[in-house]
C-alpha atoms as a PDB file:
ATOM      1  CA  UNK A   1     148.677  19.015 -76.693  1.00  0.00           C
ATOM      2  CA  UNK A   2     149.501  15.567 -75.732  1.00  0.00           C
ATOM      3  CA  UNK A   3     148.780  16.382 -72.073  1.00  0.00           C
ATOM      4  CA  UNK A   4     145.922  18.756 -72.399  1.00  0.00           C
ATOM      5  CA  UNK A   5     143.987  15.643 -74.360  1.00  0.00           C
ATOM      6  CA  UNK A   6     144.741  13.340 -71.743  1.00  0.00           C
ATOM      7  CA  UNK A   7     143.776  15.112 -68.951  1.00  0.00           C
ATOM      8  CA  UNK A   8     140.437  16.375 -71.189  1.00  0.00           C
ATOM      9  CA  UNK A   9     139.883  11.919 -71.418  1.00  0.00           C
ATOM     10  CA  UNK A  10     140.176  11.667 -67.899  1.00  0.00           C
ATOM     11  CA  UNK A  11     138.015  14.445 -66.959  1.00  0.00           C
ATOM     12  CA  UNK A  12     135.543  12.477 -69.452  1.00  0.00           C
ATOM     13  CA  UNK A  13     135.625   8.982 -68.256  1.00  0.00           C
ATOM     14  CA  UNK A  14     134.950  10.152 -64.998  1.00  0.00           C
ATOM     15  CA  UNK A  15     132.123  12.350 -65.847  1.00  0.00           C
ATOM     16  CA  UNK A  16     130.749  10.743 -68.578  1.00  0.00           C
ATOM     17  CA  UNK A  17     127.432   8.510 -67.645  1.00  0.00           C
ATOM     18  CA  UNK A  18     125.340   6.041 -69.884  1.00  0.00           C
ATOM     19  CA  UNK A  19     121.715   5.106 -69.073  1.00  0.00           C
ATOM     20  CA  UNK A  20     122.728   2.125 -71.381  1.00  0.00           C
ATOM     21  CA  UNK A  21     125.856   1.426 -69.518  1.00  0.00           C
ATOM     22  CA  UNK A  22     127.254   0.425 -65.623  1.00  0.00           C
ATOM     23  CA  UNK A  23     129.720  -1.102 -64.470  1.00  0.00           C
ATOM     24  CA  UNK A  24     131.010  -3.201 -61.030  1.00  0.00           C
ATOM     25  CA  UNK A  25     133.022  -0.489 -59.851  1.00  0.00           C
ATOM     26  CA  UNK A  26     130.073   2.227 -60.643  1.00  0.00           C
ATOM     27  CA  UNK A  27     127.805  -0.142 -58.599  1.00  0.00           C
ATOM     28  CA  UNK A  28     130.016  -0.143 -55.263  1.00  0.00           C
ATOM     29  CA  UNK A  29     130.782   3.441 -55.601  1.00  0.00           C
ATOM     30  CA  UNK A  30     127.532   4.058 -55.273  1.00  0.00           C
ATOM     31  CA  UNK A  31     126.795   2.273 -52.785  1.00  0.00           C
ATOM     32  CA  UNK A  32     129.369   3.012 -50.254  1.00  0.00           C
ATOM     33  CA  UNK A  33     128.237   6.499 -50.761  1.00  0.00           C
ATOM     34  CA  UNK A  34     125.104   5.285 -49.875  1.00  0.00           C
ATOM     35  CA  UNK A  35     126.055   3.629 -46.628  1.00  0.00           C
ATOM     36  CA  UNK A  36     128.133   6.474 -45.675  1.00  0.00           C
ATOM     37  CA  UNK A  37     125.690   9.639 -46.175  1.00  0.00           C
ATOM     38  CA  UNK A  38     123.400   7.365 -44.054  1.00  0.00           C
ATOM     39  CA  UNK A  39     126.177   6.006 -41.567  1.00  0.00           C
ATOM     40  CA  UNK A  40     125.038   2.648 -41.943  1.00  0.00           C
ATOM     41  CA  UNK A  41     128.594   1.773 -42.969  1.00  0.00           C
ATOM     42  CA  UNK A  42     130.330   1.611 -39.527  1.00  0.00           C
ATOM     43  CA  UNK A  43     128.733  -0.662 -36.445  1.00  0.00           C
ATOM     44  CA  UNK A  44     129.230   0.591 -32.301  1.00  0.00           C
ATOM     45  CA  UNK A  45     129.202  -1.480 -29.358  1.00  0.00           C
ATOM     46  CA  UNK A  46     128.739   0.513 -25.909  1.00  0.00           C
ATOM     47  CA  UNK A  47     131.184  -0.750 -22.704  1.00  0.00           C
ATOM     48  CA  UNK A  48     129.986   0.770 -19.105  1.00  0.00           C
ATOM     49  CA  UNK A  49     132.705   2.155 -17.326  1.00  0.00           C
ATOM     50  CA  UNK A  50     133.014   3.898 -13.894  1.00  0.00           C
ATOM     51  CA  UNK A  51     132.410   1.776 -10.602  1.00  0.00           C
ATOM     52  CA  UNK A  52     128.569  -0.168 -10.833  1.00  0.00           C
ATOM     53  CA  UNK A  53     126.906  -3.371  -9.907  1.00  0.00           C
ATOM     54  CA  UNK A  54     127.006  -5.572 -12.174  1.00  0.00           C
ATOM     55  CA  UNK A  55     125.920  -9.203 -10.996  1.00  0.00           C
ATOM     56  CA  UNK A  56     125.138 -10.963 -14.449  1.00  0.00           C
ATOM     57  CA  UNK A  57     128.054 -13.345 -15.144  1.00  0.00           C
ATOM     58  CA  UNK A  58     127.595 -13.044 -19.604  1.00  0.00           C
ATOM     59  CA  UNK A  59     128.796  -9.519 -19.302  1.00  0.00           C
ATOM     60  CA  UNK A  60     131.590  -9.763 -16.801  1.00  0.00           C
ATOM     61  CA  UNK A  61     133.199 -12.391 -18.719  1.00  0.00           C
ATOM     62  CA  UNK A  62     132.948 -10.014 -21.783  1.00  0.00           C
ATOM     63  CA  UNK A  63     134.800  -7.204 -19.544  1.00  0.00           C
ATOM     64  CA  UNK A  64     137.213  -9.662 -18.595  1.00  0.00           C
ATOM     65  CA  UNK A  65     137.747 -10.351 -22.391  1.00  0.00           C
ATOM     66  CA  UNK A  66     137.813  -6.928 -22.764  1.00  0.00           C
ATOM     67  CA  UNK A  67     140.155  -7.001 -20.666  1.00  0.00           C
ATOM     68  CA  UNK A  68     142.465  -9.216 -22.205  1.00  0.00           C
ATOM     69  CA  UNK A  69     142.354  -7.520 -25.228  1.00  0.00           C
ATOM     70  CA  UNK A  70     144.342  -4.517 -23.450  1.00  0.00           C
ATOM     71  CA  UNK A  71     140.905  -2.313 -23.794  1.00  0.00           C
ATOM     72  CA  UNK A  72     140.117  -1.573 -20.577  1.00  0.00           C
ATOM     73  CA  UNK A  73     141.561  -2.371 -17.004  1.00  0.00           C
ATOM     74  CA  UNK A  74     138.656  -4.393 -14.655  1.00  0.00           C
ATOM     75  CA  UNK A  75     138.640  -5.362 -11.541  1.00  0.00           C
ATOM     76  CA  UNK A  76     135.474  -6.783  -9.039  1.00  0.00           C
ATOM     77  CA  UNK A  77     134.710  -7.137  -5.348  1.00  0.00           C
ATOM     78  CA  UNK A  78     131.938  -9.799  -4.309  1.00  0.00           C
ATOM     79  CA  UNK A  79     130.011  -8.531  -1.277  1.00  0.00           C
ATOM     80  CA  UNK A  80     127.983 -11.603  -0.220  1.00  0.00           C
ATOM     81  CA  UNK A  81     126.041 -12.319   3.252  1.00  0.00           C
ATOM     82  CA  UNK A  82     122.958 -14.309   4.549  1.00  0.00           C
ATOM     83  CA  UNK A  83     119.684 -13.136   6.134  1.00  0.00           C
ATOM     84  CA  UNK A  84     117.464 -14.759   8.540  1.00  0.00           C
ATOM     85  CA  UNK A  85     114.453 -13.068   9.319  1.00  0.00           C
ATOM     86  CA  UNK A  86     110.972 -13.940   9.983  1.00  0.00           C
ATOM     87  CA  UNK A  87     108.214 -12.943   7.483  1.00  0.00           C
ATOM     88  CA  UNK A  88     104.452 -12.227   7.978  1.00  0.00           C
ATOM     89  CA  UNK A  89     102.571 -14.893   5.411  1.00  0.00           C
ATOM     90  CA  UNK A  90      99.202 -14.666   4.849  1.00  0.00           C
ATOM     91  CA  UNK A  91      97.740 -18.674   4.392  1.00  0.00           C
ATOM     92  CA  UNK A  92      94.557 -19.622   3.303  1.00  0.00           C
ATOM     93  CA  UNK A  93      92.302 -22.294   3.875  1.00  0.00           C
ATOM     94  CA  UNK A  94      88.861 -23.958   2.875  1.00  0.00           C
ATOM     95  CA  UNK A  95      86.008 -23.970   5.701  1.00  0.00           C
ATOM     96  CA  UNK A  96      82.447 -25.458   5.710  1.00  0.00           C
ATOM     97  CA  UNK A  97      79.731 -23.488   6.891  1.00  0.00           C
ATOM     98  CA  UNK A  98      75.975 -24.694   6.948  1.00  0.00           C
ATOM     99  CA  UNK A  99      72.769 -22.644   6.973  1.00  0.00           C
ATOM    100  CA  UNK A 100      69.983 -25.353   7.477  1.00  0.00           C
ATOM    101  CA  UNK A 101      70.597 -28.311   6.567  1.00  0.00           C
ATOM    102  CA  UNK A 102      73.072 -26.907   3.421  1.00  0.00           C
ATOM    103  CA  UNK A 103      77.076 -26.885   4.009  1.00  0.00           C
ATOM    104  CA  UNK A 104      78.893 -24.541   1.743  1.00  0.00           C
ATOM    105  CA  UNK A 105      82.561 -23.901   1.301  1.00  0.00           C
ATOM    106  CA  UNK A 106      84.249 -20.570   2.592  1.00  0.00           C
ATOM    107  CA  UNK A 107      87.962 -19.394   1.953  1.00  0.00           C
ATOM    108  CA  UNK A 108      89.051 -18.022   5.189  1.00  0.00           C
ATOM    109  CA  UNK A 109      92.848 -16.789   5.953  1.00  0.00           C
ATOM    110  CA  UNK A 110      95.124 -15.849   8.564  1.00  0.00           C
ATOM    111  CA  UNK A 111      98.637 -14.368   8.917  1.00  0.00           C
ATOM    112  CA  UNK A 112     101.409 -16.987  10.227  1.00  0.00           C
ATOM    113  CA  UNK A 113     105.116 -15.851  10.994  1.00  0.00           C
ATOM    114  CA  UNK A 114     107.708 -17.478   9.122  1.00  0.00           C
ATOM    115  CA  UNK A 115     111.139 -17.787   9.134  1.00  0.00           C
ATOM    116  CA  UNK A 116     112.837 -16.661   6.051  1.00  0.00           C
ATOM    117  CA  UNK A 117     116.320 -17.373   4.700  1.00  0.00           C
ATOM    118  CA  UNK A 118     118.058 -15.151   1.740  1.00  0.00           C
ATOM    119  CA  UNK A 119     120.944 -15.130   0.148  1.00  0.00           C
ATOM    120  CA  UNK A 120     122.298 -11.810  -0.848  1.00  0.00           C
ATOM    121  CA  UNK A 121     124.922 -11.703  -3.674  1.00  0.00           C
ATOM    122  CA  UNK A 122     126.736  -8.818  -5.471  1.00  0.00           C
ATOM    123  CA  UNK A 123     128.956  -8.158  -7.664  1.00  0.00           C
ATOM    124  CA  UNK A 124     131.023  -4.599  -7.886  1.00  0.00           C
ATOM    125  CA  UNK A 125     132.914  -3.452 -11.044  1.00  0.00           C
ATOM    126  CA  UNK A 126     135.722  -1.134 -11.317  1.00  0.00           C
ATOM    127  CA  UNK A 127     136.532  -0.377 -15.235  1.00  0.00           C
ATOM    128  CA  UNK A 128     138.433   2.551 -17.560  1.00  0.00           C
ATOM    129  CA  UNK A 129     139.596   2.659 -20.368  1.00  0.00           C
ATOM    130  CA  UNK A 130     143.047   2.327 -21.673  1.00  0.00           C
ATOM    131  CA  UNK A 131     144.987   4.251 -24.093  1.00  0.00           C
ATOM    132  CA  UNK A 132     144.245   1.559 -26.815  1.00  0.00           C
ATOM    133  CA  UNK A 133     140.334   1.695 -25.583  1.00  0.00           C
ATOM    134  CA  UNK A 134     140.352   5.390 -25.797  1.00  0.00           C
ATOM    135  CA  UNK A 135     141.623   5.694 -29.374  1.00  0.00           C
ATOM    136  CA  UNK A 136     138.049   3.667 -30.717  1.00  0.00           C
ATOM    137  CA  UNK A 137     135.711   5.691 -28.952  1.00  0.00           C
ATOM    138  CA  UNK A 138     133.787   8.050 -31.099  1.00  0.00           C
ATOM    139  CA  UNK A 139     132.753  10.815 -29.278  1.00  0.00           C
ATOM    140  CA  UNK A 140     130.219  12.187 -31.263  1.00  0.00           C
ATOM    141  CA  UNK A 141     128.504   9.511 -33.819  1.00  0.00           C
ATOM    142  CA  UNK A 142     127.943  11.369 -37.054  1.00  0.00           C
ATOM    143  CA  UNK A 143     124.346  12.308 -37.933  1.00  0.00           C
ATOM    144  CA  UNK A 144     122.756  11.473 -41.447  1.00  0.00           C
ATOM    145  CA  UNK A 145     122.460  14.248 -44.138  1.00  0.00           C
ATOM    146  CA  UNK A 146     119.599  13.515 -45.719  1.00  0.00           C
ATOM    147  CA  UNK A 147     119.021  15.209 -49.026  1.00  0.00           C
ATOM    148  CA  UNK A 148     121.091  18.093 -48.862  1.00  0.00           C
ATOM    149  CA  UNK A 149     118.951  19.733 -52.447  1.00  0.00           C
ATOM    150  CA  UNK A 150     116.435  19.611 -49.401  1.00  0.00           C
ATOM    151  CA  UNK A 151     118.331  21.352 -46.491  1.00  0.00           C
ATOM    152  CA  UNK A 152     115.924  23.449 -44.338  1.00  0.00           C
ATOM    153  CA  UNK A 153     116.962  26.936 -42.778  1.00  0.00           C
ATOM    154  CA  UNK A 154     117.716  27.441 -39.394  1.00  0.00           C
ATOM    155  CA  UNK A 155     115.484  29.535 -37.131  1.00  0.00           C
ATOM    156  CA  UNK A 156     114.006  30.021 -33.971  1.00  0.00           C
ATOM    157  CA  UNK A 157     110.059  30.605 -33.432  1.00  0.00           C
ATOM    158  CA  UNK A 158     110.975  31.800 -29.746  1.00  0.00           C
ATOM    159  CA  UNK A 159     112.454  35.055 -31.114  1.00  0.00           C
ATOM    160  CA  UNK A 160     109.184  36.579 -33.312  1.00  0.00           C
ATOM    161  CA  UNK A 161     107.405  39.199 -31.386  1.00  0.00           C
ATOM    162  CA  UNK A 162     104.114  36.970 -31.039  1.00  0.00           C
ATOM    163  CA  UNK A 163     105.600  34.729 -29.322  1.00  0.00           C
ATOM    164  CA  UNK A 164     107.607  36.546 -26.871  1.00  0.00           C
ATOM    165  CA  UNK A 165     104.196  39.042 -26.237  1.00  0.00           C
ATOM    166  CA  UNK A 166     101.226  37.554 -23.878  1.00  0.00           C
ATOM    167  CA  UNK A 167      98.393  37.515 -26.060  1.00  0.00           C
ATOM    168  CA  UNK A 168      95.719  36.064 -23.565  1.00  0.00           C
ATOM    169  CA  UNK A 169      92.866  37.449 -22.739  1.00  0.00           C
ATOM    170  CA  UNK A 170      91.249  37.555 -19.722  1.00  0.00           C
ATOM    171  CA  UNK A 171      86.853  38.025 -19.325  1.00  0.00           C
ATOM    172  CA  UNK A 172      84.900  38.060 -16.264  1.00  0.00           C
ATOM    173  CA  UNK A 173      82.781  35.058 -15.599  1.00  0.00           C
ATOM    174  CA  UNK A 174      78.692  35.978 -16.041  1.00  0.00           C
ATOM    175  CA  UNK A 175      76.540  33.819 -13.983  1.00  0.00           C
ATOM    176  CA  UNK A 176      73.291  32.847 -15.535  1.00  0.00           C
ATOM    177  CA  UNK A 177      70.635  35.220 -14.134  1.00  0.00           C
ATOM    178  CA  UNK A 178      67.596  32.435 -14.746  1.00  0.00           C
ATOM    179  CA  UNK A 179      69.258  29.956 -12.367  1.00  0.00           C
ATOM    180  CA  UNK A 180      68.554  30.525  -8.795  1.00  0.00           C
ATOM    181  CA  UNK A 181      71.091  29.813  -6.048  1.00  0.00           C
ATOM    182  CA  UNK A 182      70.562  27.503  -3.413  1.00  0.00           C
ATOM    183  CA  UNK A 183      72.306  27.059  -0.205  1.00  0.00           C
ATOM    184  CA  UNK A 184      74.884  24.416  -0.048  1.00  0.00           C
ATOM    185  CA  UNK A 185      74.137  22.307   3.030  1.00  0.00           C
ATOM    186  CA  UNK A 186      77.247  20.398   4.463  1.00  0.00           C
ATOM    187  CA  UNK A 187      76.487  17.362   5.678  1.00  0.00           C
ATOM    188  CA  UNK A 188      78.530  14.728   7.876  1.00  0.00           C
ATOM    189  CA  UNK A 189      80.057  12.115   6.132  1.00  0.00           C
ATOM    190  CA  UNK A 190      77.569   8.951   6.893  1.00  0.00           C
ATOM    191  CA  UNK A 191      80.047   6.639   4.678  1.00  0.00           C
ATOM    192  CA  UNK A 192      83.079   4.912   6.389  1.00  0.00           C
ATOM    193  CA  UNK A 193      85.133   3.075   4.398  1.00  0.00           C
ATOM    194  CA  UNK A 194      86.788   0.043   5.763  1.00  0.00           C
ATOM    195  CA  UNK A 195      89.960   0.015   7.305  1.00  0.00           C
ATOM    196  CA  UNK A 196      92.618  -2.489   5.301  1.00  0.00           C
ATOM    197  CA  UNK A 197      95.477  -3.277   7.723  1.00  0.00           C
ATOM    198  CA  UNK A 198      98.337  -4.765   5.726  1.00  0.00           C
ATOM    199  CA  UNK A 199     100.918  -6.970   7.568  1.00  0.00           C
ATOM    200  CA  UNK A 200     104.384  -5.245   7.350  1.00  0.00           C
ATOM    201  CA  UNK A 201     107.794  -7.468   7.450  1.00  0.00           C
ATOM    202  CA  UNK A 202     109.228  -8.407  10.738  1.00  0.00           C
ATOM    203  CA  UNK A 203     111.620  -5.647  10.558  1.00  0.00           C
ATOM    204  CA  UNK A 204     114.628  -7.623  12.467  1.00  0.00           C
ATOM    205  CA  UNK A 205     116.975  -9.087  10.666  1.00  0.00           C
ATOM    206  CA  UNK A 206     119.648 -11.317  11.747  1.00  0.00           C
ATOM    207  CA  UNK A 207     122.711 -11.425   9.037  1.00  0.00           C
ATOM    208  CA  UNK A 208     125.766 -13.234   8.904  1.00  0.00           C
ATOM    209  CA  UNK A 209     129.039 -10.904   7.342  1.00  0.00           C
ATOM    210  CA  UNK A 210     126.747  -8.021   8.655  1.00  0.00           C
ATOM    211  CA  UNK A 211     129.573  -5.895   7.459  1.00  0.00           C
ATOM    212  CA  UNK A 212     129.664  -7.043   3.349  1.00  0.00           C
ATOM    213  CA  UNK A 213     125.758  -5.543   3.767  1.00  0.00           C
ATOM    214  CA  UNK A 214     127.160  -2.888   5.580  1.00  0.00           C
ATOM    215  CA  UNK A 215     129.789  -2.235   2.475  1.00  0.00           C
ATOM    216  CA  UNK A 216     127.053  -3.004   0.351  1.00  0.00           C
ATOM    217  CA  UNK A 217     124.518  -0.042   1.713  1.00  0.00           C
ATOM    218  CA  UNK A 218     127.359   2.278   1.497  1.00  0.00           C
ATOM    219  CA  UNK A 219     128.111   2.050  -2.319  1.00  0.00           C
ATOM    220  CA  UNK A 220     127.824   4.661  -4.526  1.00  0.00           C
ATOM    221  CA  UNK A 221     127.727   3.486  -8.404  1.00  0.00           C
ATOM    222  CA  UNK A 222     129.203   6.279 -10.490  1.00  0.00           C
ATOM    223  CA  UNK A 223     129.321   5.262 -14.162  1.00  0.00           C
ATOM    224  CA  UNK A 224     128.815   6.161 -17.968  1.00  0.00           C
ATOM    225  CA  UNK A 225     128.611   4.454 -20.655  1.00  0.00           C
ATOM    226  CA  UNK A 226     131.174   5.114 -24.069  1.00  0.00           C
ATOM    227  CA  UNK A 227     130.516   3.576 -27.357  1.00  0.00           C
ATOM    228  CA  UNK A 228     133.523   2.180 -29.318  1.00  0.00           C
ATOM    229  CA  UNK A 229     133.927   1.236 -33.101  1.00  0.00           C
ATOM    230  CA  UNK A 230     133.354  -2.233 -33.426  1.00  0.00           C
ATOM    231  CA  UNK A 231     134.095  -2.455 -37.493  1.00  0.00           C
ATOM    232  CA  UNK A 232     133.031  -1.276 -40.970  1.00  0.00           C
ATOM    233  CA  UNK A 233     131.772  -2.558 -43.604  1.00  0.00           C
ATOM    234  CA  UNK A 234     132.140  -1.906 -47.451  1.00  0.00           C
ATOM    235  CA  UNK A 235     131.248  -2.636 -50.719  1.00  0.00           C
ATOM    236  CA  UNK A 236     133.772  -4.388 -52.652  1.00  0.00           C
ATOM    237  CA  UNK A 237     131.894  -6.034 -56.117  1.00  0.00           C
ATOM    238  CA  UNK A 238     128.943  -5.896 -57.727  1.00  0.00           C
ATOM    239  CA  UNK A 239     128.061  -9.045 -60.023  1.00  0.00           C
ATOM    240  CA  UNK A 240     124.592 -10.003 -62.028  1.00  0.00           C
ATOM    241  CA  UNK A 241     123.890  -6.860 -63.047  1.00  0.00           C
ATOM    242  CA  UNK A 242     121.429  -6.275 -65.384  1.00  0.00           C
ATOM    243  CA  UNK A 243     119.895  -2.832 -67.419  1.00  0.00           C
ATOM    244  CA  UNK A 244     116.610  -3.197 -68.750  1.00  0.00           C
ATOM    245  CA  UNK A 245     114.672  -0.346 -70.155  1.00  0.00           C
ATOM    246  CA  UNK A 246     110.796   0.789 -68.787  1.00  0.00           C
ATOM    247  CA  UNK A 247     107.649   1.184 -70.873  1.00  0.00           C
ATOM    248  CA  UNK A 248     108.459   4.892 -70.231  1.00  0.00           C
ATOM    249  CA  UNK A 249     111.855   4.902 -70.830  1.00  0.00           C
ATOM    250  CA  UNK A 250     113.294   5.064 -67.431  1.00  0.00           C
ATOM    251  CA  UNK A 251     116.112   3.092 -67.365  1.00  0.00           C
ATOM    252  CA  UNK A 252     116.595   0.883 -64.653  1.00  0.00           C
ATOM    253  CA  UNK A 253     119.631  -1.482 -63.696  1.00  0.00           C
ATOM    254  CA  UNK A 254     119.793  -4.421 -61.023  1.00  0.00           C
ATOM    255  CA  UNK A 255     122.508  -6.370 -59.767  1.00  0.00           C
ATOM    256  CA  UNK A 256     124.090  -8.203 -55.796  1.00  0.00           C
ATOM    257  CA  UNK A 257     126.769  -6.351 -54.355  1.00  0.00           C
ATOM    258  CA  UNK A 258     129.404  -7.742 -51.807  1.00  0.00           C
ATOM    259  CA  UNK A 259     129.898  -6.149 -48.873  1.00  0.00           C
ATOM    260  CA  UNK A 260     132.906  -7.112 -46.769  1.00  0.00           C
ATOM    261  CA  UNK A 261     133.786  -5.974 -42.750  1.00  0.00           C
ATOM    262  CA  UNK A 262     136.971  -4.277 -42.394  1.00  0.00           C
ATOM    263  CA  UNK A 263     138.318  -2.248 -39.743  1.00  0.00           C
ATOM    264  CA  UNK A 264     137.514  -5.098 -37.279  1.00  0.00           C
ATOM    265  CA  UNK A 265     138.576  -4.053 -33.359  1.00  0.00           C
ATOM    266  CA  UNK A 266     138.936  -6.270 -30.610  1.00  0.00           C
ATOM    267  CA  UNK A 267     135.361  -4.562 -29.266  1.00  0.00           C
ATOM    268  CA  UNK A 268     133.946  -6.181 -32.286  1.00  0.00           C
ATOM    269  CA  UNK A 269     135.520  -9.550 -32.117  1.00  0.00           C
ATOM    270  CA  UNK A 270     133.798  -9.744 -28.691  1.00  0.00           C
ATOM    271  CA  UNK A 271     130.594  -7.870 -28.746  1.00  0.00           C
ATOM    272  CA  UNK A 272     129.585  -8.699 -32.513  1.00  0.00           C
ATOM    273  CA  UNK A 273     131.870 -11.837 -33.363  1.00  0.00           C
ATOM    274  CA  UNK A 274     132.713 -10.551 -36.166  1.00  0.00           C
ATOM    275  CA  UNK A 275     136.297 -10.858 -38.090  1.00  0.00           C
ATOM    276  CA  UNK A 276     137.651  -8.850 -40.963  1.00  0.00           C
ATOM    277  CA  UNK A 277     136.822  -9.879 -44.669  1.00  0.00           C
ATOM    278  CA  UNK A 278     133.171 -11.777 -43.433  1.00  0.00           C
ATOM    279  CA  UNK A 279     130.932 -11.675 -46.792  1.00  0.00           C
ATOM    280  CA  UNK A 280     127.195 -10.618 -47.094  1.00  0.00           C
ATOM    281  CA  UNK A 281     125.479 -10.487 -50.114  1.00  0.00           C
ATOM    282  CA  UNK A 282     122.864  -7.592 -50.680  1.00  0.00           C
ATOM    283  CA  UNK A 283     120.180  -6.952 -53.557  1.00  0.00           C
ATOM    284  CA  UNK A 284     119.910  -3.660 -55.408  1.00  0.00           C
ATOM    285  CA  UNK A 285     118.363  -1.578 -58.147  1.00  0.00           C
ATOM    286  CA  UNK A 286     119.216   1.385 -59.701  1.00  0.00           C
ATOM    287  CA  UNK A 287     117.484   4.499 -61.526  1.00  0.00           C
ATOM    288  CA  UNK A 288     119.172   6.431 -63.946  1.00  0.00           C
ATOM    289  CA  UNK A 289     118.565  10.179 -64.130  1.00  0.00           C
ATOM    290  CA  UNK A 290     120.160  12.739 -66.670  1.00  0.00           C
ATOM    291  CA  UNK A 291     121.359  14.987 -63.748  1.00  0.00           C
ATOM    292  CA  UNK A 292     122.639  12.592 -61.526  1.00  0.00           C
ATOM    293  CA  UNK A 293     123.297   9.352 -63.851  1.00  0.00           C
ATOM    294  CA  UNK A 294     123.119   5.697 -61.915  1.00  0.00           C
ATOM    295  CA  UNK A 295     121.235   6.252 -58.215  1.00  0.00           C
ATOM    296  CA  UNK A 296     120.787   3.148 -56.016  1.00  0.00           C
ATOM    297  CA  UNK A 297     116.974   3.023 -55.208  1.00  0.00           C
ATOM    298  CA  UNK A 298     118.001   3.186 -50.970  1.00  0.00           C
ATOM    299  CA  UNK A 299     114.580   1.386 -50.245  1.00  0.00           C
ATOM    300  CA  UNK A 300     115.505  -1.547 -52.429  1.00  0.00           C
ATOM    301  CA  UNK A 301     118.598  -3.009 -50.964  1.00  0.00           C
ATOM    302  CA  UNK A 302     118.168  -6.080 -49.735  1.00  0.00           C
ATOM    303  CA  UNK A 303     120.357  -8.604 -47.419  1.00  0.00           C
ATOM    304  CA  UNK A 304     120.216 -11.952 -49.243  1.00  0.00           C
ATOM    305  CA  UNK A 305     123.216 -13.769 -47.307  1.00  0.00           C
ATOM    306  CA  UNK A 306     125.772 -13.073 -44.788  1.00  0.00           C
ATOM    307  CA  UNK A 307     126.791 -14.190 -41.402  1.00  0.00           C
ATOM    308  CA  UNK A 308     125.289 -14.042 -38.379  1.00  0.00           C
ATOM    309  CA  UNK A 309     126.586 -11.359 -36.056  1.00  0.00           C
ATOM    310  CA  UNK A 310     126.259 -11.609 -32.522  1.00  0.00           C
ATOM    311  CA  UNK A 311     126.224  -8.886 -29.797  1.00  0.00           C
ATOM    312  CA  UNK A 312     124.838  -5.636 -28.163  1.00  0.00           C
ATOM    313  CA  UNK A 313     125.719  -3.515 -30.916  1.00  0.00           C
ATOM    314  CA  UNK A 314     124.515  -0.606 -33.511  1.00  0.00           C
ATOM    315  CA  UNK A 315     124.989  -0.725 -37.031  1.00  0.00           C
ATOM    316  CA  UNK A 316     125.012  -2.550 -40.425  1.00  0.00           C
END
């Protein structure tokens, strides 16, 4: 009897809900159900790898910390040359013309050659992922559910017999009998338009390390991009909570909840700067309804405090 009461208690605590009562841990249950159902609790950072161009300096140091962190295996070739050439550059100038005894200016132009100097400088990447690397990738990033009371069947439009049958139909065209034709008469084109002449590039080009460009021309990137967790967050306390009741006698609750990152990787350290146990602070509210007791209102959480988190990345 002993047992059958305790387990009938437990059963009741759990169950049991109170538009007069809620507690911390009610709060951050609720919440982190929140945050899952709409996968807002877990933040991604993509990392490109293959064989690609990639000449800005920000993100090959973050592959080379990357790197270091035993995520992925990088390595880079520098193909670098200079040009000469000479370049077609249209200059302009101011003339004076006069018509009687008046002077006017006029902007007149001509096309000078000019030699031209460029440096050409490029960077190639070779990157995979290691075993470590591979075990944060997340191959297919879960989808919110929405409200499932509100889950839609499944069908296809493409299969009804409408749609599959051609249902056009086709009328000959009825001339207006009122309107006599006349006879089209083709004349020669009398307007000419005027030829523009554009200056093309001096297509010789002198280069020095002709055969980096060479090297260069011949590249092929191959690459795809793989997204990686970077870390989680969760809720972990609620304080200030408050229940007050409404003129109509919904009962409404509102309180800050703590969220904390966990789960760090080394792919957030480096994309997001982030580090387990960081802190933010968030502002809620809550409805209570007889079916479904204490619901967090999802449009009224607020971020009132937390850290600054740097980074290409997706998430909370």
């Amino acid at each position: 009897m002993l047992a059958v009461f305790a387990a009938v208690s437990v059963l009741t605590s759990c169950t049991f809900h109170s538009p007069d009562e809620i507690s911390s841990r009610d709060i951050t249950k609720e919440y982190n159900r929140v945050i899952e159902e709409q996968v807002t609790n877990m933040a991604v950072a993509p990392v490109c790898v293959g064989k690609y161009e990639c000449n800005d300096e920000g993100e090959r140091f973050a592959l080379r910390q990357l790197e270091a962190a035993g995520l992925i295996t990088y390595d880079v070739e520098r193909l670098a040359w200079w040009e000469k050439s000479f370049k077609n550059v249209k200059r302009t100038y101011t003339a004076y013309e006069s018509w009687g005894w008046y002077s006017y200016p006029v902007e007149k132009s001509y096309w000078d050659k000019k030699e031209s100097y460029d440096f050409e400088d490029h960077y190639i990447v070779t990157v995979a992922l290691t075993d470590k690397g591979k075990k944060l990738v997340i191959e297919e990033f879960p989808t919110p559910e929405g409200d499932k009371d509100m889950k839609q069947p499944e069908f296809d439009p493409a299969e009804y017999a409408w749609n599959k049958a051609d249902l056009t139909e086709e009328w000959p065209y009825i001339e207006n009998p009122f309107i006599k034709k006349e006879k089209k008469v083709e004349e020669a084109d009398s307007c000419v338009q005027d030829e523009v002449v554009v200056e093309e590039e001096d297509s010789k080009v002198e280069r020095i390390d002709a055969e980096q460009y060479k090297k260069y021309k011949a590249f092929t990137a191959e690459f795809e991009y793989k997204t990686l967790l970077a870390y989680k967050v969760e809720a972990v306390k609620a304080r200030k909570i408050q229940i007050t009741k409404e003129e109509n006698g919904i009962s409404k609750a509102t309180a800050e909840v703590i969220v904390e990152t966990v789960d760090v990787t080394d792919m957030g350290r480096i994309k997001a700067s982030v580090e387990d146990g960081q802190k933010m602070l968030y502002k809620v509210s809550l409805t209570y309804y007889l079916d479904k007791g204490w619901v967090i209102d999802e449009s009224s959480i607020q971020l009132v405090n937390g850290p600054e988190v740097e980074g290409d990345f997706e998430g909370e």
